[in-house]
C-alpha atoms as a PDB file:
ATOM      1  CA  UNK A   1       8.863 -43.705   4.905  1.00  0.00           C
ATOM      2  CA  UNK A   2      11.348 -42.079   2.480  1.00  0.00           C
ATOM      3  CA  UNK A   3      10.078 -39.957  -0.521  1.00  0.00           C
ATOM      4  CA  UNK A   4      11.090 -40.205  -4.167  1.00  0.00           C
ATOM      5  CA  UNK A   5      13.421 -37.336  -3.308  1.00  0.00           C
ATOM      6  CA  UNK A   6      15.449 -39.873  -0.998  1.00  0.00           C
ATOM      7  CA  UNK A   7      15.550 -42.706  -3.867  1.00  0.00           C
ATOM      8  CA  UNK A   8      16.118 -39.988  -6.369  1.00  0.00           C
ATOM      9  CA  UNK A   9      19.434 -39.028  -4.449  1.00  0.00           C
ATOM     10  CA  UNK A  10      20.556 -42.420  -4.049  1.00  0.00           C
ATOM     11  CA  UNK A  11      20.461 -43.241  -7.373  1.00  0.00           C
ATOM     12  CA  UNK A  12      22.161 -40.084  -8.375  1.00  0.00           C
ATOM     13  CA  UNK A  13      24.805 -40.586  -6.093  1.00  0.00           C
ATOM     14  CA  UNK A  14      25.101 -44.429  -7.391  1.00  0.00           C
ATOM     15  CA  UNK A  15      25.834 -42.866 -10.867  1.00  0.00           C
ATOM     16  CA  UNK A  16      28.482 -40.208 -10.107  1.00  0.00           C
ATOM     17  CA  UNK A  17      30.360 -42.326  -7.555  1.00  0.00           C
ATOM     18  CA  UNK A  18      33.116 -42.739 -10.311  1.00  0.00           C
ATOM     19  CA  UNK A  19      33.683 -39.014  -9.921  1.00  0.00           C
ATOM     20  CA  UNK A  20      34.819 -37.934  -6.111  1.00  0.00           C
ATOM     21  CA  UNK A  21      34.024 -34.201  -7.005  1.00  0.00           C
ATOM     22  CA  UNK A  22      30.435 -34.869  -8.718  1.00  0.00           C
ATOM     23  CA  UNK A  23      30.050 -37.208  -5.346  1.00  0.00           C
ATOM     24  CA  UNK A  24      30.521 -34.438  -3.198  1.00  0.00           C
ATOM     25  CA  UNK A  25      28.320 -31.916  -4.742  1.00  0.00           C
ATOM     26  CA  UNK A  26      25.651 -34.362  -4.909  1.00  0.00           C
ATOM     27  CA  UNK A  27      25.850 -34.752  -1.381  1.00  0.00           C
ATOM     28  CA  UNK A  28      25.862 -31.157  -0.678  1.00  0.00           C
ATOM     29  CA  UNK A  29      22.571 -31.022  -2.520  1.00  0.00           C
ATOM     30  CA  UNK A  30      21.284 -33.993  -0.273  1.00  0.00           C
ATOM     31  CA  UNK A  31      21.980 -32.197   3.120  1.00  0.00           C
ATOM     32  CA  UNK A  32      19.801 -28.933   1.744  1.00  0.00           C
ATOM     33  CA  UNK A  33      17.230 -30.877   0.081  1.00  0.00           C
ATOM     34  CA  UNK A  34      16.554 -34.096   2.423  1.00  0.00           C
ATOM     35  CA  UNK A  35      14.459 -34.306   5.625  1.00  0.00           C
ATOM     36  CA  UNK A  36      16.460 -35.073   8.867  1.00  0.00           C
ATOM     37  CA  UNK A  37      15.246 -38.686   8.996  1.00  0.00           C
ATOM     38  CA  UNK A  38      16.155 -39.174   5.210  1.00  0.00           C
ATOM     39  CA  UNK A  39      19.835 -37.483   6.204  1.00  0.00           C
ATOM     40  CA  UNK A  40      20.177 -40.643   8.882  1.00  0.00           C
ATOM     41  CA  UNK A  41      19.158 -43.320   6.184  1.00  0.00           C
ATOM     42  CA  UNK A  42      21.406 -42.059   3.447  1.00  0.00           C
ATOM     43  CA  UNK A  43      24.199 -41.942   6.186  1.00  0.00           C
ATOM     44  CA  UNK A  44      23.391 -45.379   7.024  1.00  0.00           C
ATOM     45  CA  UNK A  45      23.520 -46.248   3.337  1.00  0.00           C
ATOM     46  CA  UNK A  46      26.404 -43.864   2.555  1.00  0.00           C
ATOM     47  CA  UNK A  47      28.738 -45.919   5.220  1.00  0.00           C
ATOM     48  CA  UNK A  48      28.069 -49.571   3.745  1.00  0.00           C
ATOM     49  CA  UNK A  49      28.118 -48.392   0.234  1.00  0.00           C
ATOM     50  CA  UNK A  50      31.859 -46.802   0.626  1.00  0.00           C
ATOM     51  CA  UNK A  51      33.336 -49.008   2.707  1.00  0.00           C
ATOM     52  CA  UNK A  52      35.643 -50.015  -0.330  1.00  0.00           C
ATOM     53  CA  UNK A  53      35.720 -46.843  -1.677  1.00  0.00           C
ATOM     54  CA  UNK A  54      38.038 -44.573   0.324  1.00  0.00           C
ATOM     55  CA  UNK A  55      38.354 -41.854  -2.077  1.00  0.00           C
ATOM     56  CA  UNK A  56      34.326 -41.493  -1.663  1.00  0.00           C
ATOM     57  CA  UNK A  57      34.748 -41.033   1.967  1.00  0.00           C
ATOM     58  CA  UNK A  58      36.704 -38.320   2.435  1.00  0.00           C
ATOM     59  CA  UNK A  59      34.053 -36.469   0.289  1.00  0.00           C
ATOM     60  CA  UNK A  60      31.676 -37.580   3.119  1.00  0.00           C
ATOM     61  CA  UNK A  61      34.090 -36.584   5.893  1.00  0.00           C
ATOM     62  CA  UNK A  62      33.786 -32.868   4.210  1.00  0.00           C
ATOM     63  CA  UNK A  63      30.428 -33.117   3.568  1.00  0.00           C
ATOM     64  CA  UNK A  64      28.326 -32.220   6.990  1.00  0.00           C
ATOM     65  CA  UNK A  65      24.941 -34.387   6.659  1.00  0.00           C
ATOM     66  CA  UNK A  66      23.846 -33.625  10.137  1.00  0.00           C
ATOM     67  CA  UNK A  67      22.327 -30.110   9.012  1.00  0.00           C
ATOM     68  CA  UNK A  68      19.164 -30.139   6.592  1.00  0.00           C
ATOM     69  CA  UNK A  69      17.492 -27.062   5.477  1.00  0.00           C
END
């Protein structure tokens, strides 16, 4: 089960999506902050919730999510 820290990030990353640099430092927070398991949800979300927004990829292309903590 995810923790309020996962849903917390999500939404976070919802509201800053109109900003690729805010984006990407949110998702550098994510990778320190999140469990592994939480990492391979929000990568799961992360991929359908960009797949119209290129410019929102390529911050997750520079972003490594496969290292937490």
């Amino acid at each position: 089960m995810a923790s309020i820290n996962y849903y917390y990030t999500k939404s976070v990353l919802e509201t800053v999506s109109v900003d690729p640099t805010l984006f990407k430092r949110e998702l550098q927070k994510a990778s320190r902050s999140l469990l592994p398991y939480e990492i391979q949800h929000l990568s799961k979300w992360l991929y359908s919730f960009t797949i119209n927004k290129p410019e929102l990829k390529k911050c997750i292309e520079e972003v490594d999510l496969s290292i937490a903590n």
